[in-house]
Protein backbone atom coordinates (compact mmCIF):
# COMPACT_ATOMS: atom_id res chain seq x y z
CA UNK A 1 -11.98 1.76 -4.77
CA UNK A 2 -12.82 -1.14 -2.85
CA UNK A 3 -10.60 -0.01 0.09
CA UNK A 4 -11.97 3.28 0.52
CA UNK A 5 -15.22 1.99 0.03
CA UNK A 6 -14.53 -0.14 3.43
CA UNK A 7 -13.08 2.19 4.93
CA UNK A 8 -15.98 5.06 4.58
CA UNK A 9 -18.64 2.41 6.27
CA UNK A 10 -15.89 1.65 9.06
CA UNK A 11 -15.50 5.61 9.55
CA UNK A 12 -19.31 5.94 9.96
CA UNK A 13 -19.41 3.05 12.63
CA UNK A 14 -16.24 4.94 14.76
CA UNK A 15 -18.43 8.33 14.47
CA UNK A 16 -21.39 6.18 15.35
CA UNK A 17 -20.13 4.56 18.53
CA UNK A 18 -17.81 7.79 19.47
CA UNK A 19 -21.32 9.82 19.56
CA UNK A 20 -23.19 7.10 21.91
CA UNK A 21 -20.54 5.81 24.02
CA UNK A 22 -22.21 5.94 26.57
CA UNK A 23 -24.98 4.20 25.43
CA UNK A 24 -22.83 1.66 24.33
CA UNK A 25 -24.67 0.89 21.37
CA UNK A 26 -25.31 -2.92 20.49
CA UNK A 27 -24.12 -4.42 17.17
CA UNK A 28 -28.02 -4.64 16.26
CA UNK A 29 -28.10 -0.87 16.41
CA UNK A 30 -24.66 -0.61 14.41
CA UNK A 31 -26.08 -2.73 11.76
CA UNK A 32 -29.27 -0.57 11.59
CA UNK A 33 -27.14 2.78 11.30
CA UNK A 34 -25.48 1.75 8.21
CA UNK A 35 -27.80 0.03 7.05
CA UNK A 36 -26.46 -3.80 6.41
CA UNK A 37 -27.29 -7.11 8.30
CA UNK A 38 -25.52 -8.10 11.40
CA UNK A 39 -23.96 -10.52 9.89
CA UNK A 40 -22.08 -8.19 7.28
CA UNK A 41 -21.34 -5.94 9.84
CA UNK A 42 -19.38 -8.64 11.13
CA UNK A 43 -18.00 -9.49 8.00
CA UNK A 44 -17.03 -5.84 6.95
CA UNK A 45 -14.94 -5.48 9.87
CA UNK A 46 -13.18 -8.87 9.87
CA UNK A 47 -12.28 -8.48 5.99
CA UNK A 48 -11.06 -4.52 6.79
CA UNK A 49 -9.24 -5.77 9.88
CA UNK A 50 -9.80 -9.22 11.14
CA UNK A 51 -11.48 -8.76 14.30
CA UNK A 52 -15.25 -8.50 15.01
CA UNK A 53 -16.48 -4.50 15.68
CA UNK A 54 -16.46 -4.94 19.32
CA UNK A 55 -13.07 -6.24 19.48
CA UNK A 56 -11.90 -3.15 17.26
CA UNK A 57 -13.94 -0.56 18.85
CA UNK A 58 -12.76 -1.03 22.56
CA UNK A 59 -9.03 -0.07 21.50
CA UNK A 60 -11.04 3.23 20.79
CA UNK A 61 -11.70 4.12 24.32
CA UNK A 62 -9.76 6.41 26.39
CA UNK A 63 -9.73 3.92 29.62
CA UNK A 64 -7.79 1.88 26.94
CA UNK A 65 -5.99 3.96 25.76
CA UNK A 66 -4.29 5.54 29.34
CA UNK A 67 -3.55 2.25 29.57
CA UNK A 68 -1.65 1.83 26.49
CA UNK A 69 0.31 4.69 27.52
CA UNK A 70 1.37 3.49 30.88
CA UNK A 71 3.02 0.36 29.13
CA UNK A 72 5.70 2.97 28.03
CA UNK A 73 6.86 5.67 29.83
CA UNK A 74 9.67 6.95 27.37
CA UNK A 75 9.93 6.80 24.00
CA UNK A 76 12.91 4.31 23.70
CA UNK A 77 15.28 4.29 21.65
CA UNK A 78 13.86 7.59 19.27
CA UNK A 79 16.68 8.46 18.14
CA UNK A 80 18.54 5.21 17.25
CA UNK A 81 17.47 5.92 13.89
CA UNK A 82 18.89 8.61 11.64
CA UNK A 83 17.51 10.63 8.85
CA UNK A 84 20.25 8.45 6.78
CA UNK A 85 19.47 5.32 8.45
CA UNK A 86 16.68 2.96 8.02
CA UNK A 87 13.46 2.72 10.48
CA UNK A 88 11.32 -0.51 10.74
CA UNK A 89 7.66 0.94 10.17
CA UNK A 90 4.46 -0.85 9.34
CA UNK A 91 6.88 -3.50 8.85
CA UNK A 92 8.50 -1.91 5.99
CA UNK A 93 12.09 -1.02 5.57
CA UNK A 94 12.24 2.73 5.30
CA UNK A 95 15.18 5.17 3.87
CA UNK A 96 14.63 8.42 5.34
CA UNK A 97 16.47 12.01 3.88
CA UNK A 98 15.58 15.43 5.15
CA UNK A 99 16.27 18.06 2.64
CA UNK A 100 18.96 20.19 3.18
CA UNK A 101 19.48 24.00 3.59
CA UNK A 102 20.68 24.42 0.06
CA UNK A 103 17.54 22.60 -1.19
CA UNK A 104 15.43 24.16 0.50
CA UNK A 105 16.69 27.65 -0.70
CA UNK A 106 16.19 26.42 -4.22
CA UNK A 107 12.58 25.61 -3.49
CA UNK A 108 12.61 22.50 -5.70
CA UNK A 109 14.64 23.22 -8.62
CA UNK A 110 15.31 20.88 -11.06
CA UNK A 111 13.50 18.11 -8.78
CA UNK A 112 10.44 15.95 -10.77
CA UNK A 113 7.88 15.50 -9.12
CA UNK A 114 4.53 13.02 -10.22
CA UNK A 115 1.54 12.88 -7.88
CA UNK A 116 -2.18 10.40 -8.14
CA UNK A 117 -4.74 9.89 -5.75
CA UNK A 118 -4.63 6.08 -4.48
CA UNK A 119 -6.89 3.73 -2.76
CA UNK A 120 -5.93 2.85 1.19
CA UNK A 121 -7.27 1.12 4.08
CA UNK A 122 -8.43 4.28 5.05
CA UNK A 123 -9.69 5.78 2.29
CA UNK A 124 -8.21 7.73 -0.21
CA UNK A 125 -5.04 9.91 -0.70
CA UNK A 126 -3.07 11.92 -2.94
CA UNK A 127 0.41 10.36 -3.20
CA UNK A 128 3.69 12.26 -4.41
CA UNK A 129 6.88 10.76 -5.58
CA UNK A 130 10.60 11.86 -6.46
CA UNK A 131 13.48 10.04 -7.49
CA UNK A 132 14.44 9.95 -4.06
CA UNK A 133 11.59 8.61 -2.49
CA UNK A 134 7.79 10.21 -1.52
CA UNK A 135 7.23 13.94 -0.41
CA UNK A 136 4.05 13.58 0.42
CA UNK A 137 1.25 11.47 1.65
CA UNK A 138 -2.15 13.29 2.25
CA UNK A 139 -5.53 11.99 3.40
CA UNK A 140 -9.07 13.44 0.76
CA UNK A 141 -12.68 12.46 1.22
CA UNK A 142 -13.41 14.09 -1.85
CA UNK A 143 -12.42 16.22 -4.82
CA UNK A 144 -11.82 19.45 -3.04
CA UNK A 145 -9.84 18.11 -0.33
CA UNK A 146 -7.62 16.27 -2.70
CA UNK A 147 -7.58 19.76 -4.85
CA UNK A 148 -6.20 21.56 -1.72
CA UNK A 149 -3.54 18.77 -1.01
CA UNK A 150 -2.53 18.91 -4.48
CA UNK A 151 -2.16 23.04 -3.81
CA UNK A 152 0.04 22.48 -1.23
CA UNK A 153 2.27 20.40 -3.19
CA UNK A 154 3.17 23.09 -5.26
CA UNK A 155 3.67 25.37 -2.60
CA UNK A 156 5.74 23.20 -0.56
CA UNK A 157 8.07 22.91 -3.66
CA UNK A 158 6.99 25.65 -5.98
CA UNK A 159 10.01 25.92 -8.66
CA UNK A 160 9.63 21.70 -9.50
CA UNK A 161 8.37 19.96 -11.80
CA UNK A 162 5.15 18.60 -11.08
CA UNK A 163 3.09 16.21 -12.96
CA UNK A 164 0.31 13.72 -12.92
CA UNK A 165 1.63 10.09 -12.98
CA UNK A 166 -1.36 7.70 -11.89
CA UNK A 167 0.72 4.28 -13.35
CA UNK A 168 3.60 4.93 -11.38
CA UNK A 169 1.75 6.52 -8.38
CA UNK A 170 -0.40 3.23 -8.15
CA UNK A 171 1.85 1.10 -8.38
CA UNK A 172 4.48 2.85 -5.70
CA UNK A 173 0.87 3.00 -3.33
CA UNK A 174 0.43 -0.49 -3.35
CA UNK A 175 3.71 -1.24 -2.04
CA UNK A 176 3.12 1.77 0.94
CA UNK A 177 0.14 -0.48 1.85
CA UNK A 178 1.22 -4.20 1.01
CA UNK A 179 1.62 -4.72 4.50
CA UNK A 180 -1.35 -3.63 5.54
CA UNK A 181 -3.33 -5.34 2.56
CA UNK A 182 -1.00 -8.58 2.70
CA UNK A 183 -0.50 -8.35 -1.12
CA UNK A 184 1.96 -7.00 -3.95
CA UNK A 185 0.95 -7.57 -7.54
CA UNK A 186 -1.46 -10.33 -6.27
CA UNK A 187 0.61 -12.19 -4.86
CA UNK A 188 0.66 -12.76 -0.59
CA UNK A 189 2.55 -10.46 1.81
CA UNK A 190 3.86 -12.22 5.15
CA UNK A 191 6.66 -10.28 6.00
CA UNK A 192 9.07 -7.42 5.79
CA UNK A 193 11.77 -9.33 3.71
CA UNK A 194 9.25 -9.68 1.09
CA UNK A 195 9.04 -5.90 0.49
CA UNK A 196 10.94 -3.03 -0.93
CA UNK A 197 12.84 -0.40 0.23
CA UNK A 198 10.96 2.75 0.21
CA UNK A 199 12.38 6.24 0.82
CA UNK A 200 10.77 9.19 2.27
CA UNK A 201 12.15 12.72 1.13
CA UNK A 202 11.09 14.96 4.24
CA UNK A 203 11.28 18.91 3.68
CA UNK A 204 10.84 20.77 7.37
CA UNK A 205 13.13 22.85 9.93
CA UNK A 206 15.71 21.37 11.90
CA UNK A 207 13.33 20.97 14.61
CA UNK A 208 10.32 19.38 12.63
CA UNK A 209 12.80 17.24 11.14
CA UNK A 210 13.78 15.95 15.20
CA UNK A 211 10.21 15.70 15.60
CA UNK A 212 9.57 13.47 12.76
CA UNK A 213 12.56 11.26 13.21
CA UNK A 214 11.07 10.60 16.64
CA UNK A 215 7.85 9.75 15.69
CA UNK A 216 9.55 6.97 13.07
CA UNK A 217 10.39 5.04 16.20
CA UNK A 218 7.37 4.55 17.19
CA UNK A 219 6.52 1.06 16.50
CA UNK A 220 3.18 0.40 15.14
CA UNK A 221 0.44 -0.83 17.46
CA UNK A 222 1.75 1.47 20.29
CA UNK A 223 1.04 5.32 20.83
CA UNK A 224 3.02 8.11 22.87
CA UNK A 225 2.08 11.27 24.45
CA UNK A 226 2.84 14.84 22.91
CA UNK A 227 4.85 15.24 26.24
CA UNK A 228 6.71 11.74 25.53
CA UNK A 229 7.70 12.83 22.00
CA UNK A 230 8.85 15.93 23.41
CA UNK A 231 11.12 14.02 26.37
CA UNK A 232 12.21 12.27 23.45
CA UNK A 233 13.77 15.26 21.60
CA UNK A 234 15.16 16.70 25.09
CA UNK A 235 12.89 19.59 24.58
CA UNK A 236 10.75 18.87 27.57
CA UNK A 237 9.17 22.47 27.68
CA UNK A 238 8.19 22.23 24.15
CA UNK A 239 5.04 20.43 23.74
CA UNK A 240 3.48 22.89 22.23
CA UNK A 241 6.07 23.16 19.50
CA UNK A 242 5.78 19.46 19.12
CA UNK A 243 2.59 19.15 18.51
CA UNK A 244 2.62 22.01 16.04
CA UNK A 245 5.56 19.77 14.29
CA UNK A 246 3.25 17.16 14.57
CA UNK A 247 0.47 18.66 12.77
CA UNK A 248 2.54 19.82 9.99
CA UNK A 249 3.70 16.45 8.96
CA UNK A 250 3.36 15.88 5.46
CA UNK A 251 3.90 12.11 4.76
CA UNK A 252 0.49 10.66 6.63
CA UNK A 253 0.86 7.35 7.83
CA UNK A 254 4.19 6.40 7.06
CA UNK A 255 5.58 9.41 9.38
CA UNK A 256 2.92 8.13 11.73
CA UNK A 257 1.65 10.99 13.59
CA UNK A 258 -1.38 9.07 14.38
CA UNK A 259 0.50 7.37 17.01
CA UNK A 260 0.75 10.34 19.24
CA UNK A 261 -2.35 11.43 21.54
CA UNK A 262 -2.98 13.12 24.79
CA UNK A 263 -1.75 12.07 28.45
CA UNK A 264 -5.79 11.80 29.51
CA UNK A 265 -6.14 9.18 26.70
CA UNK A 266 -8.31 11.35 24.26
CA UNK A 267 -7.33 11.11 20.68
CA UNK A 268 -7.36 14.62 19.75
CA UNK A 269 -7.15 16.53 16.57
CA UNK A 270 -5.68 14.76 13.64
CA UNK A 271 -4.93 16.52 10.46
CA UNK A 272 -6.94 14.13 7.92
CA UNK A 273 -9.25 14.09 10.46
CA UNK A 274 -10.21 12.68 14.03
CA UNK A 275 -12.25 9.75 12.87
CA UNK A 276 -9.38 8.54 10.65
CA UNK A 277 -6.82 8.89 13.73
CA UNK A 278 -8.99 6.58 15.40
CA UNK A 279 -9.43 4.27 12.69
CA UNK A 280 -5.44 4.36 12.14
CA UNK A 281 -5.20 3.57 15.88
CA UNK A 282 -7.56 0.69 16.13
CA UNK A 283 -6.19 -1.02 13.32
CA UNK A 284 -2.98 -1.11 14.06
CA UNK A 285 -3.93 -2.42 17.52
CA UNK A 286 -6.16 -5.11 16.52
CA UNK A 287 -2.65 -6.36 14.75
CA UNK A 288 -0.44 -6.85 17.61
């Protein structure tokens, strides 16, 4: 539980700083709100993501952000990848599938399903797996939010066979995050080549399906615009739908709909929360 552990104090900073921007708190004043030395405030962040807090925090500001988004103008190349092709992501090698009509119409039949709640860089998650690769990838703080994902589950495939699984959940987590954690099975993570395949088995509409394919080209460390993803698509007028696509997405992180915020720079709403978006966000920056 280490990670999460991390992760909760590194929330609580973001929520910290987000509230008193424009105080622009000290790191004195940091350390006092949660309640540690200076010294392992300094160390908490540089172990979570190698940088000192001030270094992480100003990728959280919108000036920074609007400028992040002028770097890119278009979403390039979005849809160079196909649903049967493979997307370079977190710097893992990805094997996406989108279910198709006939499987959706049997609502799961004779799939098997396992599901466990994992440890991440930013906190913890229920994880679901099939043979083909993970259905689902949901942000909990706690035991009713994981309850609620684990609801869901069933509804998004209510005739399979769902079980509990944490060996083989834990185990398929760690890879998700090896990159992120530079280890597998103890042993050190330094690139891609090093790392499995891993599928994702994505269940949506046509059009959420578009939307999601999209938003697997966006290469981590960068972020788009709800109107970019749209121009993307060639739905220009559809924003709206987008971001409702958006929000919908049920594979956090590796689908990462973090990535996409508003053209004034503001992070907006995230679905496992906004404080999480921005942690997502900062991170990844802080790498590249």
């Amino acid at each position: 539980m280490q990670h999460s552990q991390h992760y909760q104090r590194i929330a609580s900073a973001i929520r910290f700083f987000t509230e008193r921007k424009a105080q622009q708190p000290s790191l004195a004043e940091l350390a006092q709100h949660l309640e540690l030395s200076e010294f392992h405030v300094q160390r908490l962040f540089s172990e979570w993501v190698g940088v000192s807090p001030k270094q992480f925090l100003k990728f959280l500001t919108k000036q920074e952000a609007k400028r992040r988004l002028l770097q890119t103008n278009v979403l390039e190349s979005a849809l160079d990848v196909g649903l049967s092709g493979s997307s370079r992501l977190h710097d893992l090698l990805l094997s996406c599938e989108g279910v198709t009509p006939g499987q959706v119409r049997q609502l799961g039949a004779g799939l098997n399903i396992v599901y466990g709640r994992i440890d991440t860089p930013f906190g913890e998650a229920l994880l679901a797996l099939t043979g083909k690769g993970i259905c689902k990838l949901g942000f909990c703080d706690d035991d009713g939010a994981f309850e609620q994902l684990l609801l869901e589950l069933h509804q998004e495939w209510p005739r399979a066979t769902i079980s509990q699984d944490q060996g083989q959940v834990s185990a398929e987590g760690e890879r998700v995050f090896a990159s992120c954690l530079g280890t597998l099975r103890g042993q050190s993570v330094k690139s891609a080549a090093q790392l499995p395949r891993l599928g994702l088995l994505m269940k949506g509409s046509p059009f959420q399906l578009k939307v999601w394919e999209a938003l697997l080209a966006i290469p981590e460390g960068q972020i788009r615009t709800y109107q970019q993803v749209a121009d993307a698509i060639e739905e220009p007028t559809a924003v709206r739908a987008v971001a409702s696509a958006i929000a919908r997405n049920p594979i956090g992180y590796l689908i990462p709909c973090h990535r996409v915020i508003r053209s004034t720079g503001e992070f907006s709403q995230y679905r496992w929360g906004p404080t999480r978006k921005q942690a997502m966000i900062g991170w990844e920056a802080c790498r590249h």
